[in-house]
C-alpha atoms as a PDB file:
ATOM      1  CA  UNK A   1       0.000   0.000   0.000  1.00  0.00           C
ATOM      2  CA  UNK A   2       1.090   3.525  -1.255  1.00  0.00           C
ATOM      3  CA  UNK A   3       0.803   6.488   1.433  1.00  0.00           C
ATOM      4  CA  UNK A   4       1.009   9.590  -0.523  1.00  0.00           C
ATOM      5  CA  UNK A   5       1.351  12.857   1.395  1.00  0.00           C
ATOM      6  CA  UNK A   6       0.778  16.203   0.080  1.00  0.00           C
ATOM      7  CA  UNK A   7       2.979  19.470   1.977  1.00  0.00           C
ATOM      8  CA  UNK A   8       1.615  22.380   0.834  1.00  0.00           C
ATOM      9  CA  UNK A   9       3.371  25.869   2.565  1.00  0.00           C
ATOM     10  CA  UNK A  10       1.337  28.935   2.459  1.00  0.00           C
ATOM     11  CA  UNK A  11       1.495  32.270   1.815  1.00  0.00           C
ATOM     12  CA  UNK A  12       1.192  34.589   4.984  1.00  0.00           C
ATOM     13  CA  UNK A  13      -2.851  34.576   6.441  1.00  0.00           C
ATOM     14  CA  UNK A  14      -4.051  32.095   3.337  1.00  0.00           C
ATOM     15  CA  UNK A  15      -4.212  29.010   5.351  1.00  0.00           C
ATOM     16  CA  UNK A  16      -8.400  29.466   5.828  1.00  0.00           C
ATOM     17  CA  UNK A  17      -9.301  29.932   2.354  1.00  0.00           C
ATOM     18  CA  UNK A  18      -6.913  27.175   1.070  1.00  0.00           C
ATOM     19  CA  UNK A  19      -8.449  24.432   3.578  1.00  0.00           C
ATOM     20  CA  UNK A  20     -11.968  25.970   2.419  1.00  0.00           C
ATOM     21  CA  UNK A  21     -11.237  24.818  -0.886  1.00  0.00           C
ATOM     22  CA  UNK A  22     -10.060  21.873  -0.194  1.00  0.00           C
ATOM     23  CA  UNK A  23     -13.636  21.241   1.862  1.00  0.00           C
ATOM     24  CA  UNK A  24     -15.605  22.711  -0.826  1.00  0.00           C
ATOM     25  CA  UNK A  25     -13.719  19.900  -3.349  1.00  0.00           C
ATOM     26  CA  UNK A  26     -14.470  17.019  -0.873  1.00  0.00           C
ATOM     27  CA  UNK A  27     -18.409  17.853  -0.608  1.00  0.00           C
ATOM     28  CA  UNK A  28     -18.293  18.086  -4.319  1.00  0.00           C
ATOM     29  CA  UNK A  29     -16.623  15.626  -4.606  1.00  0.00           C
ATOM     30  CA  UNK A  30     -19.135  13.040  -2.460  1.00  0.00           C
ATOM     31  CA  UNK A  31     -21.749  13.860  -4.280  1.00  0.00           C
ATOM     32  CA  UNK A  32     -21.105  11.748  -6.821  1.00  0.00           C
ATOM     33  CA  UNK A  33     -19.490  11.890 -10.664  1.00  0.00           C
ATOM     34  CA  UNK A  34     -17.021  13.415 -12.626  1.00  0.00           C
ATOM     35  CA  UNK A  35     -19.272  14.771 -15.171  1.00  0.00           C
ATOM     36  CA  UNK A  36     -18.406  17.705 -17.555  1.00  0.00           C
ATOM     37  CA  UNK A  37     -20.688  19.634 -15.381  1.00  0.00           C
ATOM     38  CA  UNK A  38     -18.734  18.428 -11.921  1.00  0.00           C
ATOM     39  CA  UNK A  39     -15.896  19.357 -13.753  1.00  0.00           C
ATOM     40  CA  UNK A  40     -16.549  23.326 -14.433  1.00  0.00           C
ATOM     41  CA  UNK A  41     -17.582  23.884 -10.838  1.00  0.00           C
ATOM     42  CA  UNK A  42     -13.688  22.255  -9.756  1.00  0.00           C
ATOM     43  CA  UNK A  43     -12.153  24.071 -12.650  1.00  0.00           C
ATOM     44  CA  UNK A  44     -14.098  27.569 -10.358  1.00  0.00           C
ATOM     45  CA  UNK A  45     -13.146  26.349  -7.089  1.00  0.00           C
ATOM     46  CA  UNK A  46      -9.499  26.029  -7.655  1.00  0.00           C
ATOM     47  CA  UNK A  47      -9.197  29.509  -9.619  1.00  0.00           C
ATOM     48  CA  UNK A  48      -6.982  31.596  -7.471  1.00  0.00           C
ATOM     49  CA  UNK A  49      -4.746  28.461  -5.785  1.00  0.00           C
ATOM     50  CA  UNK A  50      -1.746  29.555  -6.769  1.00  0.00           C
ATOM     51  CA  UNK A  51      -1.915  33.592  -5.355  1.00  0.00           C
ATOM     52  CA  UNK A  52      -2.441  31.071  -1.976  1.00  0.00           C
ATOM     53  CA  UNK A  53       0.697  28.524  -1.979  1.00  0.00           C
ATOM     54  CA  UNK A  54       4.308  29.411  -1.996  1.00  0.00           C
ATOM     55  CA  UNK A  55       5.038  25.893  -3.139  1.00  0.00           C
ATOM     56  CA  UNK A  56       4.944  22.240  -2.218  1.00  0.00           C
ATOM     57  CA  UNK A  57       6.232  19.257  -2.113  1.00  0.00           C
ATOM     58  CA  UNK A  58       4.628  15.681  -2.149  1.00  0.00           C
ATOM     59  CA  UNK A  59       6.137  12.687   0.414  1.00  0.00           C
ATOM     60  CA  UNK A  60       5.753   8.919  -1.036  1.00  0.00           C
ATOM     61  CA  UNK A  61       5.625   6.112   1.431  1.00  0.00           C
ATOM     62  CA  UNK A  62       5.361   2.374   0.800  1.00  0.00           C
ATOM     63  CA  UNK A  63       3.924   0.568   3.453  1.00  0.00           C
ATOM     64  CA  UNK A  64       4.625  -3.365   4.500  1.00  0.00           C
ATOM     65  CA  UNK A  65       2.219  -5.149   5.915  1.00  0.00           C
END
C-alpha cells in the first residue's frame, strides 16, 4: 500500500481559504461523478490556488504489511 502525502506551505494569512477549498472539493466531490458539469464547478473552485501557496512538495511512502 502507497501512502502519498501532500505538503503544501502557504502564503502569509491564506491558510483558511486554502483548507476551504479543499472542503468545498471534498463535498463536491461526495456527491457523486465526474461529469463535464462536476468538472466546471472544480475548474471555479481552484481559480486563485496559486496567489495562496508558496510551493509544495509531495512525500511517497510504501507501506509493509
Amino acid at each position: 500500500m502507497l501512502l502519498v502525502r501532500e505538503i503544501m506551505y502557504c502564503k502569509p494569512g491564506k491558510v483558511r481559504p486554502l483548507v476551504e477549498k479543499f472542503l468545498a472539493m471534498e463535498r463536491m466531490m461526495e456527491g457523486g461523478g465526474q461529469s463535464s458539469e462536476d468538472m466546471k464547478e472544480f475548474e471555479n473552485l481552484m481559480k486563485g490556488y496559486h496567489e495562496l501557496v508558496e510551493y509544495g512538495r509531495r512525500e511517497v511512502y510504501k507501506i509493509e504489511g
